[in-house]
Protein backbone atom coordinates (compact mmCIF):
# COMPACT_ATOMS: atom_id res chain seq x y z
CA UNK A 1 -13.44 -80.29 54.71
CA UNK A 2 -12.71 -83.88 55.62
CA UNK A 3 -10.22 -86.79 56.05
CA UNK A 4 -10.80 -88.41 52.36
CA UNK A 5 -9.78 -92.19 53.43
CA UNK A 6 -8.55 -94.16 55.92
CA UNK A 7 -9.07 -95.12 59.49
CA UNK A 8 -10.29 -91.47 60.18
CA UNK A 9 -12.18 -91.69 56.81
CA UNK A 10 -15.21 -89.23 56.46
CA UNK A 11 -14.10 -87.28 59.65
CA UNK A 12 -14.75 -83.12 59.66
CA UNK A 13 -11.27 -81.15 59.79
CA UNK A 14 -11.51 -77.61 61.17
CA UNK A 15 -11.46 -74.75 58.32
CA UNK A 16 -9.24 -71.67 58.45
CA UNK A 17 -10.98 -68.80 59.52
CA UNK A 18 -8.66 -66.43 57.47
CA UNK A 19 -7.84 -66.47 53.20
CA UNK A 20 -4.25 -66.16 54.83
CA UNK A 21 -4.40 -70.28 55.02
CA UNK A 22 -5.03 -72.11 51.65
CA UNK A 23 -6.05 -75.65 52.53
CA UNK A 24 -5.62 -78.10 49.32
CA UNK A 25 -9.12 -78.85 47.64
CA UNK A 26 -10.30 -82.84 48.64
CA UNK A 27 -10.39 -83.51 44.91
CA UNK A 28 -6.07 -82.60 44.54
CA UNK A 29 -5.63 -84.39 47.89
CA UNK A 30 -7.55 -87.50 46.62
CA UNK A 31 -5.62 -87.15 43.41
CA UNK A 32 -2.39 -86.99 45.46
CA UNK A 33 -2.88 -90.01 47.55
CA UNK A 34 -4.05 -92.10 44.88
CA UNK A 35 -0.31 -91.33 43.52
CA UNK A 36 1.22 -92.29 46.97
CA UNK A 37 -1.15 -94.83 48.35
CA UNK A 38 1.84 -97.22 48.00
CA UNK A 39 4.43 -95.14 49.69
CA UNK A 40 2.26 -93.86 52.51
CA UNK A 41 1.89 -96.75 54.97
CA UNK A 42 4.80 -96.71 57.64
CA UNK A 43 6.07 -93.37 56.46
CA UNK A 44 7.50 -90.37 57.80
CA UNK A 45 5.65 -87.68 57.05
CA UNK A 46 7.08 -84.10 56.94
CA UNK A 47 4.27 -81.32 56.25
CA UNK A 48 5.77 -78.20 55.49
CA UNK A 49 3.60 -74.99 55.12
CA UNK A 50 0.94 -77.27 57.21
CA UNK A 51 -1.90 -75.00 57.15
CA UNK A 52 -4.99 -76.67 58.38
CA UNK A 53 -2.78 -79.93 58.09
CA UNK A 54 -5.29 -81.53 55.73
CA UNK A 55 -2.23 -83.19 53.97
CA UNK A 56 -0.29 -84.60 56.99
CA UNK A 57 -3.58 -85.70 58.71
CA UNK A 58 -4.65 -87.94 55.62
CA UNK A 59 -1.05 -89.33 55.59
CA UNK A 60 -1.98 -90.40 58.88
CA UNK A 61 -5.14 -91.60 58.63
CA UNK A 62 -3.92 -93.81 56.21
CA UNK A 63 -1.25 -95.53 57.71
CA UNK A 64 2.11 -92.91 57.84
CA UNK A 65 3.82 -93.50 60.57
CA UNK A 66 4.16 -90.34 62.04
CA UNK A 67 3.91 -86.75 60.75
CA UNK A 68 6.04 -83.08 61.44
CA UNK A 69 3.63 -80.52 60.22
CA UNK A 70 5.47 -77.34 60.22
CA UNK A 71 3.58 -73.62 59.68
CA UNK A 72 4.60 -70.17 61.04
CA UNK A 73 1.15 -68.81 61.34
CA UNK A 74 -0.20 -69.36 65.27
CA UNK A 75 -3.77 -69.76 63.27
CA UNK A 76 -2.69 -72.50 61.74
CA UNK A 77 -0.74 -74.36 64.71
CA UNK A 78 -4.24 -73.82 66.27
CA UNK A 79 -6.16 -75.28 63.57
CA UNK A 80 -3.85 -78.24 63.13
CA UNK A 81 -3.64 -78.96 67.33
CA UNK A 82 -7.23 -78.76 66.94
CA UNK A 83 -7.71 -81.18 64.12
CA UNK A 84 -4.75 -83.68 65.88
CA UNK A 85 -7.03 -83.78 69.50
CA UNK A 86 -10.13 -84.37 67.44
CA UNK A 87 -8.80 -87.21 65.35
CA UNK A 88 -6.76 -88.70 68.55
CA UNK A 89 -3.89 -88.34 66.13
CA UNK A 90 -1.63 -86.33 68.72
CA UNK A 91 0.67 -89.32 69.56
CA UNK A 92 1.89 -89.84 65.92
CA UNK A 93 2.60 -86.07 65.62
CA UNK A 94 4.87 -83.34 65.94
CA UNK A 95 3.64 -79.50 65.57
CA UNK A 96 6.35 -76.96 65.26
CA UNK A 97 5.31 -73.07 64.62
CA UNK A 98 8.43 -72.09 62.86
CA UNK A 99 9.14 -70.68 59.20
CA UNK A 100 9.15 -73.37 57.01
CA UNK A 101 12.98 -72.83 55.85
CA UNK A 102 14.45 -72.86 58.90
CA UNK A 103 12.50 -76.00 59.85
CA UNK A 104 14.26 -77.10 57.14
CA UNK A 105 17.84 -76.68 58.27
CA UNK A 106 17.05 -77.09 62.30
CA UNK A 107 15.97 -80.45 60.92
CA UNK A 108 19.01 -81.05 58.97
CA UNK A 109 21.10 -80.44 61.87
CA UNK A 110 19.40 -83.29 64.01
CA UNK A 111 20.24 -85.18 61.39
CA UNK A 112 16.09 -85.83 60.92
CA UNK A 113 14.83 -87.89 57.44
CA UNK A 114 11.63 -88.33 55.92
CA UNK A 115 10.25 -90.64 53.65
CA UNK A 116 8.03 -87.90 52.60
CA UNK A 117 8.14 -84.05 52.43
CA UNK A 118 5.15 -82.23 51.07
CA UNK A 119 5.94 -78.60 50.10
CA UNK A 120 2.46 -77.03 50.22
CA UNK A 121 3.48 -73.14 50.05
CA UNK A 122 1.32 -69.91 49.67
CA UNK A 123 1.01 -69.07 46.35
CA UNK A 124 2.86 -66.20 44.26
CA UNK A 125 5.53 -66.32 46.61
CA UNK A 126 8.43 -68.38 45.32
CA UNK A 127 8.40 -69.94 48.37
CA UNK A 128 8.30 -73.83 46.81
CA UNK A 129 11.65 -72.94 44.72
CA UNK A 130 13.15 -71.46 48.24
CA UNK A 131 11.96 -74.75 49.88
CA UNK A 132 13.77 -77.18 47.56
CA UNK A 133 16.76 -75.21 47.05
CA UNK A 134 17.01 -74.98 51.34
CA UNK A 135 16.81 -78.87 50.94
CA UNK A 136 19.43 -79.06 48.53
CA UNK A 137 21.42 -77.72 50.56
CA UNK A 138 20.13 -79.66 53.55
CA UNK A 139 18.97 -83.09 52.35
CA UNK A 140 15.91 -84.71 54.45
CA UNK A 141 14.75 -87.35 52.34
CA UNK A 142 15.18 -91.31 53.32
CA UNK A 143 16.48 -93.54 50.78
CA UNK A 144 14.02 -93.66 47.78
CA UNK A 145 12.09 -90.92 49.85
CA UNK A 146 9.84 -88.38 47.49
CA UNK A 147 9.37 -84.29 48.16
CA UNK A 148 6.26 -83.04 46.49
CA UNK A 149 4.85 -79.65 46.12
CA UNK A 150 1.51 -78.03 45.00
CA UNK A 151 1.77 -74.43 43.30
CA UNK A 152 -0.45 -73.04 41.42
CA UNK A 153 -0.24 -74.09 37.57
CA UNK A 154 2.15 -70.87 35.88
CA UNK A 155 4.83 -70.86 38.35
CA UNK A 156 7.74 -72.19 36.98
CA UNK A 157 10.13 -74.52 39.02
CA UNK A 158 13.20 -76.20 38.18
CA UNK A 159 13.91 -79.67 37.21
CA UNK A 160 16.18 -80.64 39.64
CA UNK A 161 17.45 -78.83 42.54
CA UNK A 162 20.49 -80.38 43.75
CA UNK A 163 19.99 -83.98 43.95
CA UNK A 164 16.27 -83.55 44.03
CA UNK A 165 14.93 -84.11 40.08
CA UNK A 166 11.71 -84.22 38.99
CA UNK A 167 10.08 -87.03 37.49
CA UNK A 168 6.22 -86.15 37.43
CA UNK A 169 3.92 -83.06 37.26
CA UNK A 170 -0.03 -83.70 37.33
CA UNK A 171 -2.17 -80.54 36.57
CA UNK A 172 -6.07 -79.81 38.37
CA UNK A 173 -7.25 -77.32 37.43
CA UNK A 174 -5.44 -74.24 38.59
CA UNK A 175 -3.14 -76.49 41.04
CA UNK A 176 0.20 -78.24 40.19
CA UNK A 177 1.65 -81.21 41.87
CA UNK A 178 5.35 -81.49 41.26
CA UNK A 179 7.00 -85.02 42.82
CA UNK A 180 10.68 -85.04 42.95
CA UNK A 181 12.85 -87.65 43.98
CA UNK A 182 16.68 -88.56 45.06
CA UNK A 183 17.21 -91.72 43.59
CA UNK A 184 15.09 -94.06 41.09
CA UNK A 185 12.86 -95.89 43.34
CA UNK A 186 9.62 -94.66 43.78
């Protein structure tokens, strides 16, 4: 696995050593940046479900602002602390090992927003539609912000959630990408 573009472009990110941790495949990451390449730069990033990180990490290496990444697994935080010292990303990050709902609302309650939120769940869980119905309940996005998740293709999510409504899907292969939004801007 590797950072796709970017400053960091080309560089090796460390692999889970467990099929507990489902890092996205390069080819949906590439697909999803190429959707956001716009709305990337000077962004703040929030990675929820982190795993290795691979998302967060190529919102930084090309040009986000900062990222949270946000996993409960102490694999993972390892993986991703790993991945930020490598990369000399560790000054534009925050890692918190803490379940991704909670995150959520602890967020809320410091009154936190991001300009992205990318929902990036274990599969066969329901854990996307208990993601965006936690942030319907406590809002994170910025102004014109955009929450996207990646599930795999037959699991059925709502069309809005609160003031979150989708505008987009993109199918590859057996992976989803679902982009919601607040207001109209995107």
């Amino acid at each position: 696995m590797r950072i796709i573009a970017g400053s960091h472009q080309g560089r090796p990110i460390l692999e889970p050593t467990t099929r507990e941790i489902r890092p996205m495949r390069e080819a949906v990451r590439a697909a999803l940046f190429s959707i956001l390449q716009d709305v990337v730069v000077d962004s703040r990033f929030l990675d929820l479900f982190a795993g290795t990180g691979s998302v967060g990490l190529e919102a930084l290496s090309r040009g986000a602002h900062s990222c949270d990444f946000v996993d409960s697994a102490s694999e993972a935080i390892a993986i991703i602390q790993k991945n930020l010292e490598a990369l000399e990303l560790e000054s534009l990050a925050q890692v918190h090992q803490q379940d991704a709902l909670r995150a959520i609302e602890h967020f809320h309650e410091k009154r936190e927003q991001f300009d992205l939120i990318f929902i990036g769940p274990p599969y066969g869980k329901g854990l996307a539609i208990q993601a965006f119905e936690t942030l319907a309940e406590h809002p994170l996005l910025s102004e014109g912000g955009l929450a996207i998740t990646e599930v795999f293709k037959k699991e059925k999510l709502a069309d809005a959630y609160g003031d979150y409504k989708l505008f987009e899907a993109r199918q590859y292969g057996d992976n989803l990408l679902k982009f919601y939004r607040t207001s109209n801007r995107f």
